[in-house]
N, C-alpha and C. Protein backbone atom coordinates (compact mmCIF):
# COMPACT_ATOMS: atom_id res chain seq x y z
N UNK A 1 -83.10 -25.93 1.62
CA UNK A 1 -83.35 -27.02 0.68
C UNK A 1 -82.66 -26.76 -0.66
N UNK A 2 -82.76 -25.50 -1.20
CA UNK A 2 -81.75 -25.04 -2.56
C UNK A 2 -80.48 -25.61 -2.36
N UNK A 3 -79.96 -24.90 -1.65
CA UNK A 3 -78.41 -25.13 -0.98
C UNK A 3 -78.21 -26.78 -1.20
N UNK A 4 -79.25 -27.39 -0.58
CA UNK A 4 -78.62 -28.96 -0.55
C UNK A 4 -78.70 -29.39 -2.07
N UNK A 5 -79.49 -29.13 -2.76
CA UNK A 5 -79.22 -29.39 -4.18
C UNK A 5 -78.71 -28.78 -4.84
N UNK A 6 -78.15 -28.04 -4.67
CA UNK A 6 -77.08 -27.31 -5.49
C UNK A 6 -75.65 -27.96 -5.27
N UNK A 7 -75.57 -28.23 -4.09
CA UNK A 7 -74.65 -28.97 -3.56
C UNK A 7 -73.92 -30.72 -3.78
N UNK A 8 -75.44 -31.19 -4.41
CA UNK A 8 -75.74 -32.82 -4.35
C UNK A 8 -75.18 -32.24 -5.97
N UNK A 9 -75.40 -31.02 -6.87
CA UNK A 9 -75.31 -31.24 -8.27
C UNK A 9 -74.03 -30.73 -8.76
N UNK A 10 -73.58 -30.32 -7.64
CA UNK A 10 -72.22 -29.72 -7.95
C UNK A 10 -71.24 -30.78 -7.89
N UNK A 11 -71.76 -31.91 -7.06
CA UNK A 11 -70.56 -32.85 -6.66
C UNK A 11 -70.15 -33.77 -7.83
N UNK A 12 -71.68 -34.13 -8.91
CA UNK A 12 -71.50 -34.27 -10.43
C UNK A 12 -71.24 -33.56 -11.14
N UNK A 13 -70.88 -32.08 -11.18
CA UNK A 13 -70.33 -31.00 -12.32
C UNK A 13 -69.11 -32.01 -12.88
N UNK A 14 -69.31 -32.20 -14.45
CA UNK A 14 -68.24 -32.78 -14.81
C UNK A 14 -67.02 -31.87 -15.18
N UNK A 15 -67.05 -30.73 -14.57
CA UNK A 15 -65.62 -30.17 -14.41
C UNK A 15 -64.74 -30.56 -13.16
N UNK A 16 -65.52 -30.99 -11.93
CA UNK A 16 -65.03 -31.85 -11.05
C UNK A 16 -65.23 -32.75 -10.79
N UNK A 17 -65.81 -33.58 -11.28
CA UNK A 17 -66.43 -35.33 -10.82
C UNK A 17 -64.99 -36.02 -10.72
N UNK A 18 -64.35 -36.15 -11.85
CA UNK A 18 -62.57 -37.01 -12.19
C UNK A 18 -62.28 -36.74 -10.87
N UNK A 19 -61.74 -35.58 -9.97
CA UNK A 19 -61.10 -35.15 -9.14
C UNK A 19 -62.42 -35.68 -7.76
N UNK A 20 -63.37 -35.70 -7.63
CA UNK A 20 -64.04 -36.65 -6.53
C UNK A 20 -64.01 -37.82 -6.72
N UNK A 21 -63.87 -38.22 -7.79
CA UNK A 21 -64.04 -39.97 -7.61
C UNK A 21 -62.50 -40.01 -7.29
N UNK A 22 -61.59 -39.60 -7.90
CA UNK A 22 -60.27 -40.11 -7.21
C UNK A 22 -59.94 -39.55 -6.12
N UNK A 23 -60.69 -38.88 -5.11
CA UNK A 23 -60.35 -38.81 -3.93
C UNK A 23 -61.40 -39.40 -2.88
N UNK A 24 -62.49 -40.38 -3.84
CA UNK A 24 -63.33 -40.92 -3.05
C UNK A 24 -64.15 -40.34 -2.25
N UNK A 25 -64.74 -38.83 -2.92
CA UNK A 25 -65.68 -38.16 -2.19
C UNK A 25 -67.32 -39.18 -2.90
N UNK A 26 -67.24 -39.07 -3.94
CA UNK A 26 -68.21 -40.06 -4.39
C UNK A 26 -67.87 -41.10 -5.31
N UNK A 27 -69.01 -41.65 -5.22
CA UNK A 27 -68.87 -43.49 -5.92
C UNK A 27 -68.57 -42.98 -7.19
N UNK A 28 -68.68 -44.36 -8.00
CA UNK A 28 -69.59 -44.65 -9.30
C UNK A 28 -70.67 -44.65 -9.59
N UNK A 29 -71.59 -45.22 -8.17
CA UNK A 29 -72.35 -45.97 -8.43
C UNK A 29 -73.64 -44.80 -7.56
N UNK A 30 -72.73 -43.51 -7.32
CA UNK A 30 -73.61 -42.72 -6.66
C UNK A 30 -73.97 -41.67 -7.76
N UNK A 31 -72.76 -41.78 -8.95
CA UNK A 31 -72.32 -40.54 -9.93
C UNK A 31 -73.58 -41.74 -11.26
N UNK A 32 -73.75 -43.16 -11.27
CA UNK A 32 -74.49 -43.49 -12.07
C UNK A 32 -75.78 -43.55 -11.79
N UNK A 33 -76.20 -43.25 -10.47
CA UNK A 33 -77.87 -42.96 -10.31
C UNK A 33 -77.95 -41.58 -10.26
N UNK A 34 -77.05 -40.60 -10.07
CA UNK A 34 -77.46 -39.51 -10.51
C UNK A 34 -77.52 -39.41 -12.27
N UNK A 35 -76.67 -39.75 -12.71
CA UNK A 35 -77.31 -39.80 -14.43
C UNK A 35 -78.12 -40.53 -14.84
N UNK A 36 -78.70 -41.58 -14.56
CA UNK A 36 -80.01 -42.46 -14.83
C UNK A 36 -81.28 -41.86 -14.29
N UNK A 37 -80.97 -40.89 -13.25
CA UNK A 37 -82.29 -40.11 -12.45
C UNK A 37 -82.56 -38.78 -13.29
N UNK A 38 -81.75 -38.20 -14.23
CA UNK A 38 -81.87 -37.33 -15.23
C UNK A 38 -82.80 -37.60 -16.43
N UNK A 39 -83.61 -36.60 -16.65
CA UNK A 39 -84.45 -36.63 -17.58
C UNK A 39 -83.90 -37.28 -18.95
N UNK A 40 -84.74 -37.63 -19.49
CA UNK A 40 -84.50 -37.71 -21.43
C UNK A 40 -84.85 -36.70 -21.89
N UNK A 41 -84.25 -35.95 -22.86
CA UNK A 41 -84.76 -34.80 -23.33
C UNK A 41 -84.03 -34.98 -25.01
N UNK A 42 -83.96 -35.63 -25.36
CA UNK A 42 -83.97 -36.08 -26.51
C UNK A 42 -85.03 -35.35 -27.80
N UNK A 43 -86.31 -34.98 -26.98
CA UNK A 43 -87.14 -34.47 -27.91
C UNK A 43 -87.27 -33.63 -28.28
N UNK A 44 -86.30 -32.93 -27.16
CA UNK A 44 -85.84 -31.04 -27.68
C UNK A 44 -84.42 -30.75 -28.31
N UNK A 45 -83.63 -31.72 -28.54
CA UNK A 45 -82.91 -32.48 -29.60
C UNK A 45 -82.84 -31.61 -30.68
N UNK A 46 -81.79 -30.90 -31.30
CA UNK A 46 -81.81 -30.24 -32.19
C UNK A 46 -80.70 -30.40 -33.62
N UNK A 47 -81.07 -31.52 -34.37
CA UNK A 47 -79.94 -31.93 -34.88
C UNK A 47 -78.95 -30.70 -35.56
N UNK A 48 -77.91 -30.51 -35.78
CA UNK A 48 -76.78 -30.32 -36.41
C UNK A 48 -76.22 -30.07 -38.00
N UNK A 49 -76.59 -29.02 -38.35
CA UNK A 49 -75.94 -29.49 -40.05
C UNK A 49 -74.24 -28.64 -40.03
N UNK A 50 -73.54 -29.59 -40.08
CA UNK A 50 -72.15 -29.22 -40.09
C UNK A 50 -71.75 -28.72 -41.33
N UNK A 51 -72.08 -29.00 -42.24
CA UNK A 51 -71.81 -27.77 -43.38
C UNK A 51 -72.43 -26.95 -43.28
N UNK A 52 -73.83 -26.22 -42.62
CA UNK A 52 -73.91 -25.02 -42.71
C UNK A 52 -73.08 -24.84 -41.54
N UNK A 53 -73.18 -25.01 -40.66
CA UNK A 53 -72.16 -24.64 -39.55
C UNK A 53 -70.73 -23.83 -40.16
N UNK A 54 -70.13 -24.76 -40.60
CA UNK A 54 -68.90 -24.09 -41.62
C UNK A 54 -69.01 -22.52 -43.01
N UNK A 55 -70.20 -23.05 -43.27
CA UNK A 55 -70.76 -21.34 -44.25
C UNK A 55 -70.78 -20.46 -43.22
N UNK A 56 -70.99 -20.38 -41.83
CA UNK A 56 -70.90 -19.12 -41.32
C UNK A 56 -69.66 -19.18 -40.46
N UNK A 57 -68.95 -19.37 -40.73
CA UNK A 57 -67.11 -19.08 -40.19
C UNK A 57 -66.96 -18.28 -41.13
């Protein structure tokens, strides 16, 4: 059962998704219910201050 989901999540790794959809291993429309079936996690959301970011370079 691991195996098969590891498998179903690999086929969305967006280091290869471009290269399955243009060879028609998966949809759009298979690659857009897997991202709509993904959590919100918005609330662990950690905003950003880009100038301090830059004080520690």
């Amino acid at each position: 059962m691991k195996l098969r989901l590891a498998l179903e999540e690999k086929l969305l790794d967006v280091r290869v998704r471009d290269r399955l959809l243009a060879e028609n291993k998966i949809s759009k429309e298979d690659m857009k219910k897997y991202i709509d079936s993904l959590p919100d996690d918005t609330k662990n959301a950690v905003p950003l201050d880009h100038e301090e970011n830059n004080k520690l370079q």
